[in-house]
C-alpha atoms as a PDB file:
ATOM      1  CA  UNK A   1     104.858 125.620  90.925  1.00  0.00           C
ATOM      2  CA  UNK A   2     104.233 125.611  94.238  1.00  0.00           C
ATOM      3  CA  UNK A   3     103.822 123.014  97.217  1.00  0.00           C
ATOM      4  CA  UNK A   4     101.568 124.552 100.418  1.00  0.00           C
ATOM      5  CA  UNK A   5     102.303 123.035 102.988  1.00  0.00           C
ATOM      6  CA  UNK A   6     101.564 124.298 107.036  1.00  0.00           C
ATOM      7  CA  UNK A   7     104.377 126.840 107.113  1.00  0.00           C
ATOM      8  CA  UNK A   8     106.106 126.721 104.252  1.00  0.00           C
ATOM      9  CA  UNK A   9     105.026 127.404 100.083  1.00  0.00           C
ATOM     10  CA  UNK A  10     107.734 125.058  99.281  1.00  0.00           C
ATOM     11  CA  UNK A  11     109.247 126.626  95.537  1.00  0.00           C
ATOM     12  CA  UNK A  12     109.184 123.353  93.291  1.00  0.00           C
ATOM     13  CA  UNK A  13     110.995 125.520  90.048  1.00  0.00           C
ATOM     14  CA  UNK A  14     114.572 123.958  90.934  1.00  0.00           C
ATOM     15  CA  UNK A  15     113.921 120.036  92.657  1.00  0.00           C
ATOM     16  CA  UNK A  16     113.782 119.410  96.739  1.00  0.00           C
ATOM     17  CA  UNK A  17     115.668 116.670  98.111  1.00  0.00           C
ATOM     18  CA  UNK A  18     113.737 115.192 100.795  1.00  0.00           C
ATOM     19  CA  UNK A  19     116.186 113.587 103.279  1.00  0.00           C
ATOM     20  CA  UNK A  20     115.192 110.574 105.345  1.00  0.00           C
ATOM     21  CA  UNK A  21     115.364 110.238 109.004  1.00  0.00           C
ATOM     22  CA  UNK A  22     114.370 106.650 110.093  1.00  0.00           C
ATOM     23  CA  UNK A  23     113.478 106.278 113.641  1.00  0.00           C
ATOM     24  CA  UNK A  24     113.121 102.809 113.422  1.00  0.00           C
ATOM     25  CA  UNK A  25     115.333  99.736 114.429  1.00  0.00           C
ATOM     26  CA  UNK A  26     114.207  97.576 111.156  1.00  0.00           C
ATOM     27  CA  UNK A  27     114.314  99.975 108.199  1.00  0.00           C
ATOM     28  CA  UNK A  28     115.591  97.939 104.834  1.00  0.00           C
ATOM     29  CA  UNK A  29     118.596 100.346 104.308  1.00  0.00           C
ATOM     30  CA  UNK A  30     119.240 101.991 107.682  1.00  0.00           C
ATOM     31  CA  UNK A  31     117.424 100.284 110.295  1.00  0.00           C
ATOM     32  CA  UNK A  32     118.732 100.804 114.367  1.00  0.00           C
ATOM     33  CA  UNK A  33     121.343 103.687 112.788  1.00  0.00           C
ATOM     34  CA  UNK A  34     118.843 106.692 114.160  1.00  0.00           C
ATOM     35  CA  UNK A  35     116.915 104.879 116.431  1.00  0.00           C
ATOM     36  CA  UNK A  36     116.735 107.305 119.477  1.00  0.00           C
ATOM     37  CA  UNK A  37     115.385 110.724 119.051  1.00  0.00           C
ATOM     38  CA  UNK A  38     118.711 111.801 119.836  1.00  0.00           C
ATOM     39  CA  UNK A  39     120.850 110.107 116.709  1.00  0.00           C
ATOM     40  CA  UNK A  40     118.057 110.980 114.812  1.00  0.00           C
ATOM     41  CA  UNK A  41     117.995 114.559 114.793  1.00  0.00           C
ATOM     42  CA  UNK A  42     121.587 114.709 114.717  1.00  0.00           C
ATOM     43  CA  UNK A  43     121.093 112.693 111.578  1.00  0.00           C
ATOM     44  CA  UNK A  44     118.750 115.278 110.187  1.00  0.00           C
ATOM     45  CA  UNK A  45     121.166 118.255 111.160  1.00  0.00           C
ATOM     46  CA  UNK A  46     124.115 116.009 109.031  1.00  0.00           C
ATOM     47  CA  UNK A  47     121.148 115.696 105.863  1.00  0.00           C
ATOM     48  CA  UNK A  48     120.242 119.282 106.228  1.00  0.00           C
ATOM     49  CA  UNK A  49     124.064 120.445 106.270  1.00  0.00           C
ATOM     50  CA  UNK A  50     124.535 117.851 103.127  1.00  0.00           C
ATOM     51  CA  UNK A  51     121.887 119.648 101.653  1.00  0.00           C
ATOM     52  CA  UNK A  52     118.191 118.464 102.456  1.00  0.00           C
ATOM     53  CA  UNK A  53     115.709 121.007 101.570  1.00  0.00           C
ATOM     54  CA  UNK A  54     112.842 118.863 103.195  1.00  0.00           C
ATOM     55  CA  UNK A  55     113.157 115.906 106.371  1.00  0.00           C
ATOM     56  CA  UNK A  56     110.700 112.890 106.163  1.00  0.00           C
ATOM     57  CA  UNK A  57     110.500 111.289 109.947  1.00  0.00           C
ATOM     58  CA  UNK A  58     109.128 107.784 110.041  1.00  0.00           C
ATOM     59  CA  UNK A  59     108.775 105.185 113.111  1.00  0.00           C
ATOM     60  CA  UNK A  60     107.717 102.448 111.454  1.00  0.00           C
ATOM     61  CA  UNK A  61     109.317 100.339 108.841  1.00  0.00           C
ATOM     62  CA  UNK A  62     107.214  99.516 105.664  1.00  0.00           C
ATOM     63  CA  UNK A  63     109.472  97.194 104.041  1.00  0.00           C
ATOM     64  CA  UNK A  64     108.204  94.547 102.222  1.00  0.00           C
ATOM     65  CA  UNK A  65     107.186  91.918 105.239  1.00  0.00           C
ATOM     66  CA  UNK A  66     107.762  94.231 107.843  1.00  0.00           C
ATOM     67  CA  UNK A  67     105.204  94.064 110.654  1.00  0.00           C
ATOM     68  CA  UNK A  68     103.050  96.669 112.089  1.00  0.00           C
ATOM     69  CA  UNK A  69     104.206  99.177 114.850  1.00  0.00           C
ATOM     70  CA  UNK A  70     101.911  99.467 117.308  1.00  0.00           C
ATOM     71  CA  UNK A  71     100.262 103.093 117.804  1.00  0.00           C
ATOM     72  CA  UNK A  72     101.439 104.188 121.010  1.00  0.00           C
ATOM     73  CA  UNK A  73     105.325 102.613 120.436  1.00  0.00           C
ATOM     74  CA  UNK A  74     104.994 104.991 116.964  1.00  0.00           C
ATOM     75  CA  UNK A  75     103.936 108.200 118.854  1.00  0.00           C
ATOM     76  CA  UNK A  76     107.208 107.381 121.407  1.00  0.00           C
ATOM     77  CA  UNK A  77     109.523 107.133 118.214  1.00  0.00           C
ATOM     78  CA  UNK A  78     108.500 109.864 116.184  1.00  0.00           C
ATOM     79  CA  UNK A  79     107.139 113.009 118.491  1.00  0.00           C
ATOM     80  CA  UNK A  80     110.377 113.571 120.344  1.00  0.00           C
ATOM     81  CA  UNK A  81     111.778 114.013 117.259  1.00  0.00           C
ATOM     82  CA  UNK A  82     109.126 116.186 115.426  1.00  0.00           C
ATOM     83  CA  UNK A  83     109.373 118.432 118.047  1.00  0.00           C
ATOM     84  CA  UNK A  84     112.925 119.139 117.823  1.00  0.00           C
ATOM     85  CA  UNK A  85     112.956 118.978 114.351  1.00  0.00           C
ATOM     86  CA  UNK A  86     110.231 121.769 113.338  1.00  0.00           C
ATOM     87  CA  UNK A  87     112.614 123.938 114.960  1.00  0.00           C
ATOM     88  CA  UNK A  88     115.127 123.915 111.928  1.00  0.00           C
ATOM     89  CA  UNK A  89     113.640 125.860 110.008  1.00  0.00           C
ATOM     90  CA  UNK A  90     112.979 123.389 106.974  1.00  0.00           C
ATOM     91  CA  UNK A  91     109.386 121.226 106.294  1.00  0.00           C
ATOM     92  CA  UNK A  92     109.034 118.109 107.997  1.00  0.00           C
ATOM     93  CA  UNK A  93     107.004 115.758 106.448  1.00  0.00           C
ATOM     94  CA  UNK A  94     106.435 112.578 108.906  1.00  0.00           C
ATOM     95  CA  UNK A  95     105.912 109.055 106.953  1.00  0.00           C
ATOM     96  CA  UNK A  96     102.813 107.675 108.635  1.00  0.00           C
ATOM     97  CA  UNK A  97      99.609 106.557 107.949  1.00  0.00           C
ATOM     98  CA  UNK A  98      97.790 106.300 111.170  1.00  0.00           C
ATOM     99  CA  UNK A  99      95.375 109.206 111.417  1.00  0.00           C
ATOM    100  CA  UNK A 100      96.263 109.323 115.597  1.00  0.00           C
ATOM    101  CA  UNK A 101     100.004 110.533 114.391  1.00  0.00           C
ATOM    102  CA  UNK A 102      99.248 112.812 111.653  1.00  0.00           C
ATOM    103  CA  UNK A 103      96.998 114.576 114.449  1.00  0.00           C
ATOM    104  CA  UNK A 104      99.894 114.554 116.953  1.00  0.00           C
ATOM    105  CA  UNK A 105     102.148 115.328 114.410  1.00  0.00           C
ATOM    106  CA  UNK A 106     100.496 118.344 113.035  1.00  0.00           C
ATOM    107  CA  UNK A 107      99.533 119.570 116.383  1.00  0.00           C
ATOM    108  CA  UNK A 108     103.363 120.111 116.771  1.00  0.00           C
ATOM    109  CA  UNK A 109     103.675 121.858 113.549  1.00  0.00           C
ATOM    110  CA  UNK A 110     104.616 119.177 111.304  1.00  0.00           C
ATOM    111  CA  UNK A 111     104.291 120.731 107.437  1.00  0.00           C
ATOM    112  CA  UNK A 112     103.386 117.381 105.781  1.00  0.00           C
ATOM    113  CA  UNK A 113     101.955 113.910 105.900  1.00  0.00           C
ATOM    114  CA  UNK A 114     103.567 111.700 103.479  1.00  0.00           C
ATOM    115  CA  UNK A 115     101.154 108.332 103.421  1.00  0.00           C
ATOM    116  CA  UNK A 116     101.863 105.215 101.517  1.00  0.00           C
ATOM    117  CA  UNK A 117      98.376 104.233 101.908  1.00  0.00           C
ATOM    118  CA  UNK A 118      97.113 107.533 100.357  1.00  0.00           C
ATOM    119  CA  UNK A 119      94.984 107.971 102.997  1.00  0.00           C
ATOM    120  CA  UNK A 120      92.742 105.155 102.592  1.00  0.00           C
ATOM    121  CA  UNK A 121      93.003 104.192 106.416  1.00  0.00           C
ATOM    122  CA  UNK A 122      89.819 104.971 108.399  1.00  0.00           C
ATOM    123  CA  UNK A 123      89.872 108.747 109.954  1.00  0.00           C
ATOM    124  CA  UNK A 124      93.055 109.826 108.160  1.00  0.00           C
ATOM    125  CA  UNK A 125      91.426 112.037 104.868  1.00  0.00           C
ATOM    126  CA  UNK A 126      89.653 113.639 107.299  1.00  0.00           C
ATOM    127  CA  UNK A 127      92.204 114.655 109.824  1.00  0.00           C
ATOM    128  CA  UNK A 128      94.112 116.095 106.756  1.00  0.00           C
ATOM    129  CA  UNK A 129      91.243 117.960 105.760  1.00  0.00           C
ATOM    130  CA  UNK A 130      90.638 119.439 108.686  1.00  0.00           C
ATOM    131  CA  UNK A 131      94.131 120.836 109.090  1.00  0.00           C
ATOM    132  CA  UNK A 132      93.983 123.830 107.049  1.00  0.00           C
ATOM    133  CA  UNK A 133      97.747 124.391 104.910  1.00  0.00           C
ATOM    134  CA  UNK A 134      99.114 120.783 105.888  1.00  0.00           C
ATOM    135  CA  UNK A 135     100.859 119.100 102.608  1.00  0.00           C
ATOM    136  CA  UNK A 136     100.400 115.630 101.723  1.00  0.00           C
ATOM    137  CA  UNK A 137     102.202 113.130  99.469  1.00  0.00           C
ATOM    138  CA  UNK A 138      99.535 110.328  98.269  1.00  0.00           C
ATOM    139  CA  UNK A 139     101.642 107.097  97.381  1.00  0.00           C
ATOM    140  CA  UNK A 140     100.245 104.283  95.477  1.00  0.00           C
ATOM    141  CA  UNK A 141     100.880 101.020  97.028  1.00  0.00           C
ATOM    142  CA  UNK A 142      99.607  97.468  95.822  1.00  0.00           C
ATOM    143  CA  UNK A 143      97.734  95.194  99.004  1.00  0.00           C
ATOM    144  CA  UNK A 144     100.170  95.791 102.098  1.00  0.00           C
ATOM    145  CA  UNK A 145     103.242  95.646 103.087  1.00  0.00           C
ATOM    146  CA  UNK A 146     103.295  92.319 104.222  1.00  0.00           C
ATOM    147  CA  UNK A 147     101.944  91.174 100.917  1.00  0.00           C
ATOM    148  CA  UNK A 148     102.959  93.209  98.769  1.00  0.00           C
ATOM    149  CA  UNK A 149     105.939  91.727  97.041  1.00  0.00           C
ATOM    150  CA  UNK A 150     104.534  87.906  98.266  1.00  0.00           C
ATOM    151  CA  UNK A 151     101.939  89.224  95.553  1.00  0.00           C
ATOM    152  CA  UNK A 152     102.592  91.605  92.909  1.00  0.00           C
ATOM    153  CA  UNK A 153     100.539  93.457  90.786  1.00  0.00           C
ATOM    154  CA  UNK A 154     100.495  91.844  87.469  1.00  0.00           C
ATOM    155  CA  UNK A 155     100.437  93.048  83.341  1.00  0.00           C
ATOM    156  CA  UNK A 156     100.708  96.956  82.924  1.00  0.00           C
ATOM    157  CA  UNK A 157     101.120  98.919  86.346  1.00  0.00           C
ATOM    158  CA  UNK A 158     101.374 102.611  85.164  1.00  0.00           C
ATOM    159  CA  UNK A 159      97.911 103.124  83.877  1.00  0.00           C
ATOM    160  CA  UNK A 160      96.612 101.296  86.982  1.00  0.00           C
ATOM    161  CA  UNK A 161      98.968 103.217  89.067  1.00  0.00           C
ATOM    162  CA  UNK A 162      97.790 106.961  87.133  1.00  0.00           C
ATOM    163  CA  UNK A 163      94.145 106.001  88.035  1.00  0.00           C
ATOM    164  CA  UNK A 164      94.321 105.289  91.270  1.00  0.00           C
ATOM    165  CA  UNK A 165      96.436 108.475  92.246  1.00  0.00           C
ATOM    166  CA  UNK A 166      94.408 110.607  89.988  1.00  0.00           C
ATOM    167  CA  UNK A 167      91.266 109.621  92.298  1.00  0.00           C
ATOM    168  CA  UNK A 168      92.966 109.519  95.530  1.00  0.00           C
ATOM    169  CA  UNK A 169      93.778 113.252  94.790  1.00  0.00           C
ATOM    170  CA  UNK A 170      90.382 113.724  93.473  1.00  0.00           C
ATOM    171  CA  UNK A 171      88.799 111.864  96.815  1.00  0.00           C
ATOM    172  CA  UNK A 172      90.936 114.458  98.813  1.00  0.00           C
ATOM    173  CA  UNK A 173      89.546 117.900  96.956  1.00  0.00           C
ATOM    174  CA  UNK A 174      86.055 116.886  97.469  1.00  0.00           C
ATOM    175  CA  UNK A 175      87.297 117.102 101.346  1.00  0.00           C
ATOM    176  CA  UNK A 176      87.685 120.465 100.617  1.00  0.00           C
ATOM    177  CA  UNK A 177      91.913 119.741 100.410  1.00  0.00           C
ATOM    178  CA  UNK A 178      93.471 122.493  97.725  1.00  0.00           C
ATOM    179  CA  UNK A 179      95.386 120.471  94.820  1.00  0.00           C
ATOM    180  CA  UNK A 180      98.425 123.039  95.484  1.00  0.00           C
ATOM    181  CA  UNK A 181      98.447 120.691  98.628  1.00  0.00           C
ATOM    182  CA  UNK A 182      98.970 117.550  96.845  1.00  0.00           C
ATOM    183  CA  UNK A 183     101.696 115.761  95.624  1.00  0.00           C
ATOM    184  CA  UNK A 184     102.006 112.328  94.100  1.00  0.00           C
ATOM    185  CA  UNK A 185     104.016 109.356  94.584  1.00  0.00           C
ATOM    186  CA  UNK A 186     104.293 106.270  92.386  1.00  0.00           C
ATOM    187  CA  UNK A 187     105.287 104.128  94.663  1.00  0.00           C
ATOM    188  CA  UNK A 188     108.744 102.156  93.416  1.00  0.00           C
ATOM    189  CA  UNK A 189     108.878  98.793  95.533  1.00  0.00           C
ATOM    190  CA  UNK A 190     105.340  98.973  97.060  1.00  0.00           C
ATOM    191  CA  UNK A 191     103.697  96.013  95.467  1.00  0.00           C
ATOM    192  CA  UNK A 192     105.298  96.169  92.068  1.00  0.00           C
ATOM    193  CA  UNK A 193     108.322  93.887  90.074  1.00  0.00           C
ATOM    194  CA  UNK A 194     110.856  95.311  89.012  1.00  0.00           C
ATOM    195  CA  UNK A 195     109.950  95.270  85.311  1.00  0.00           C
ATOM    196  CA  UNK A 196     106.724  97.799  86.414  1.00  0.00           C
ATOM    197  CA  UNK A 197     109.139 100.005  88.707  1.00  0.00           C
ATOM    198  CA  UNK A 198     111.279 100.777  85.500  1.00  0.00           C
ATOM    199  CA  UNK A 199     108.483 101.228  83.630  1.00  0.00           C
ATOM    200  CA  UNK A 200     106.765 103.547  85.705  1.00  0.00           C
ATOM    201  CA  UNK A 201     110.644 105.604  85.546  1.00  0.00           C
ATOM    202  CA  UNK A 202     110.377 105.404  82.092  1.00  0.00           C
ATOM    203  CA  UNK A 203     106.499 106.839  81.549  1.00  0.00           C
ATOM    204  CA  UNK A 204     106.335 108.937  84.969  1.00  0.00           C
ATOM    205  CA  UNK A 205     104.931 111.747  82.313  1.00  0.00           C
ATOM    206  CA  UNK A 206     101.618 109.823  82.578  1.00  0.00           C
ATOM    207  CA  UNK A 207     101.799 110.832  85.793  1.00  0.00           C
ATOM    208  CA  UNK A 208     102.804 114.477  85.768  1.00  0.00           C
ATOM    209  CA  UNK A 209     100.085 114.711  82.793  1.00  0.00           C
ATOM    210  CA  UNK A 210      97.514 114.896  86.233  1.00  0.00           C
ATOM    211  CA  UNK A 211      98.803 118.221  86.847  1.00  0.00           C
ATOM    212  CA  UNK A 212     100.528 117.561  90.401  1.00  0.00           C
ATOM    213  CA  UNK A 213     104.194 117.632  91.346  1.00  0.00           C
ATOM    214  CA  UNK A 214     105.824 114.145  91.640  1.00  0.00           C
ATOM    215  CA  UNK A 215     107.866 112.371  94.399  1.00  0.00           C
ATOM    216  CA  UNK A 216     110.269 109.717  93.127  1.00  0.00           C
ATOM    217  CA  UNK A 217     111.568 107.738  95.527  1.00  0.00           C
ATOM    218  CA  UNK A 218     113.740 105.436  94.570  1.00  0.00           C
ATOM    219  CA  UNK A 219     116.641 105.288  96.855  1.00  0.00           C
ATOM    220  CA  UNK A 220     118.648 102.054  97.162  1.00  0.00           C
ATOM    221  CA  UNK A 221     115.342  99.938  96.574  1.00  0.00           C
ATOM    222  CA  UNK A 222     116.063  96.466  95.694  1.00  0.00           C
ATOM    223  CA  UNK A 223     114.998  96.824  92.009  1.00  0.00           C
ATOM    224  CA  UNK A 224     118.032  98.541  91.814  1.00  0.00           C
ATOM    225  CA  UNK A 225     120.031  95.791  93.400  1.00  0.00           C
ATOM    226  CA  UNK A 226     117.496  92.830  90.849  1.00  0.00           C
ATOM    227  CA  UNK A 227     119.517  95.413  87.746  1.00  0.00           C
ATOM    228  CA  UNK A 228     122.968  96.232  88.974  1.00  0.00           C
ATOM    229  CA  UNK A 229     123.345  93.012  91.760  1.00  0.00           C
ATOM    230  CA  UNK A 230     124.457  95.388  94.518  1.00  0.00           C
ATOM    231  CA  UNK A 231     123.551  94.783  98.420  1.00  0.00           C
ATOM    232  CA  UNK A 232     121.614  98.079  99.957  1.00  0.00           C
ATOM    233  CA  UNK A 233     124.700  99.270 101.162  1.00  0.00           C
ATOM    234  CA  UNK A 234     126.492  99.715  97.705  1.00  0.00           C
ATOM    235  CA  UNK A 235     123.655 101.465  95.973  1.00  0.00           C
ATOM    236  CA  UNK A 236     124.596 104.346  96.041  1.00  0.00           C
ATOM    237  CA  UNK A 237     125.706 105.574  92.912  1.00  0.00           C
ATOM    238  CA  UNK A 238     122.532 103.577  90.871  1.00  0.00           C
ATOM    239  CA  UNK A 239     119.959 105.439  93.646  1.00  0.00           C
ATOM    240  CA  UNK A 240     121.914 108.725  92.450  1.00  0.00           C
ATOM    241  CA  UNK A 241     121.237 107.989  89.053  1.00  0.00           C
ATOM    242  CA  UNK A 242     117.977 106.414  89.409  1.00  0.00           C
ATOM    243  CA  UNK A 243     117.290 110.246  91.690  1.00  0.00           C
ATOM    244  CA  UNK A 244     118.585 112.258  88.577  1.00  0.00           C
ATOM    245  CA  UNK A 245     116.277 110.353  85.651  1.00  0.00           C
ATOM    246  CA  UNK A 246     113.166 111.016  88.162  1.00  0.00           C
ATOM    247  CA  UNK A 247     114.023 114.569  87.835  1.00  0.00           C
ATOM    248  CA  UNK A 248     115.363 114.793  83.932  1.00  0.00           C
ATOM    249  CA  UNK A 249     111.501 113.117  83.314  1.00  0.00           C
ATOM    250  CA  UNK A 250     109.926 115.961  85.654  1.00  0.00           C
ATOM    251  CA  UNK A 251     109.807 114.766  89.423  1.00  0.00           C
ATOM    252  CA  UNK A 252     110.139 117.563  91.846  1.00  0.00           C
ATOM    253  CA  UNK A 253     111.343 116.107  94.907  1.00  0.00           C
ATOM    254  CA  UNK A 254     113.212 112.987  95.188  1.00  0.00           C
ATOM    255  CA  UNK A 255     113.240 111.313  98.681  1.00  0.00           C
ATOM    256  CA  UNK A 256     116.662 109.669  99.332  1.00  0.00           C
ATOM    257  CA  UNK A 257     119.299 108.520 101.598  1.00  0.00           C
ATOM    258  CA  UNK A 258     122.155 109.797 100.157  1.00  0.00           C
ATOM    259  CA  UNK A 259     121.726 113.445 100.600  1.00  0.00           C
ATOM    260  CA  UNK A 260     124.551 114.858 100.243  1.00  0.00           C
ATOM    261  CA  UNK A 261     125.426 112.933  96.731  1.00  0.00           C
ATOM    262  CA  UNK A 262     122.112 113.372  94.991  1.00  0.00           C
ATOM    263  CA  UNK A 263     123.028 117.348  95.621  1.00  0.00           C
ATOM    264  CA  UNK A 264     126.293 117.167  94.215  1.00  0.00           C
ATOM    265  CA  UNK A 265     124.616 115.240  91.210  1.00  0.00           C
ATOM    266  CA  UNK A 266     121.444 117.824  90.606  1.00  0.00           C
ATOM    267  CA  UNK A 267     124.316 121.188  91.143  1.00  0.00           C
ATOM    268  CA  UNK A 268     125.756 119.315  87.321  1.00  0.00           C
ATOM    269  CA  UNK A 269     121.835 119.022  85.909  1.00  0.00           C
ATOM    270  CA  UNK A 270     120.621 122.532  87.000  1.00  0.00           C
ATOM    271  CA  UNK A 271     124.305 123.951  85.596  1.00  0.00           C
ATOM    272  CA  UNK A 272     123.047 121.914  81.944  1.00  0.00           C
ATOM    273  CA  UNK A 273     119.801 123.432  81.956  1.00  0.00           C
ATOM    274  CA  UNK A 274     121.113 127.438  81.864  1.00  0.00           C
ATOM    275  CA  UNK A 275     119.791 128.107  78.037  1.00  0.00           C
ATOM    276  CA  UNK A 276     117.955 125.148  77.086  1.00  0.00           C
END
């Protein structure tokens, strides 16, 4: 299995750590850290070295309550950085959902859009369309996020959560978008408690039943704090855990914080699966 993005057929056989690079001063776990396009690609050099096969650049903080970035401050934080950064020789994917920054974005030679509103904003399916190769991650997300968690979905999220994706990627082929260019994202924290995050964990094969690759993302989220009562900054070792059951139940690239970790964890599961 395959992922096709703008320069690179990404090889989804053995799982990709996607490593994060905020460039925002209000992130939930590492807000301010990379804030200048200068500490944030040295960040991404550090995640690559630790073992990032894939960097996700975002300017704008989408943590429950947090307030929209305006479009031109977004374009300042993130295309310095793109720039630089599709020089590595790794895919960037860039964490956005205005369709004015996945143009500039790909114009630079960005390999992926990764949108937590799946594209549902006006003029974003199409400027993904129209950029022949470019990969995209389709999240699910429940209202917004400054509403989100004021408002949770309520009774069973993951057949609610299959549907939606299912015709998001569906919406996106009709655009004439390859489903080799898709990938799938259930969204943990996005409008969900944490009794429907676990249970999404638990029957993510709903979700790979679709046919696309999956993207768990799950690092230091605060359901993992509600279950183990850890602040962000001592989740570590649950988001490493949380990282390695997303794979063991078939995700294929786990975006995280804690790059260098979740390697060391997934070198011990790809040494248990020689014979089985």
């Amino acid at each position: 299995m395959f992922w096709h993005t703008t320069r690179f057929h990404i090889d989804l056989t053995t799982p990709q750590i996607m490593g994060i690079v905020n460039v925002t001063p209000d992130s939930f776990s590492d807000g301010g850290q990379h804030a200048n396009s200068v500490a944030a690609l040295r960040h991404a050099e550090q995640l690559l070295h630790d073992g990032a096969h894939i960097l996700d650049i975002g300017g704008e903080s989408t943590r429950p309550g947090s307030p929209a970035v305006p479009l031109a401050q977004e374009l300042e934080r993130v295309l310095p950085v793109v720039r630089e950064a599709v020089r590595l020789g790794v895919p960037v994917s860039v964490d956005t959902y205005k369709p004015e920054v996945m143009q500039a974005v790909l114009d630079l030679g960005a390999d992926i859009i990764n949108d937590i509103w799946a594209l549902r904003q006006p003029g974003a399916a199409p400027v993904v369309a129209q950029h022949p190769g470019c990969g995209v991650c389709l999240m699910h997300m429940h209202r917004d996020p400054q509403t989100m968690q004021a408002a949770p979905m309520v009774g069973d999220a993951v057949g609610e959560v299959v549907t939606f994706l299912a015709q998001s990627a569906q919406n996106l082929q009709t655009l004439g978008v390859e489903p080799q260019r898709i990938v799938l994202d259930y969204g943990i924290g996005f409008g969900k408690t944490v009794e429907q995050n676990f249970a999404l964990l638990a029957r993510q094969g709903a979700l790979l039943a679709l046919g696309y690759p999956v993207l768990a993302g799950w690092s230091r989220k605060s359901s993992i704090g509600a279950v183990t009562g850890l602040d962000i900054g001592q989740r570590l070792v649950p988001s490493v855990a949380a990282a390695l059951l997303a794979v063991e139940r078939g995700a294929r690239i786990v975006r995280v914080h804690d790059v260098r970790e979740t390697t060391q964890a997934l070198q011990v599961w790809q040494a248990s699966q020689i014979g089985c």
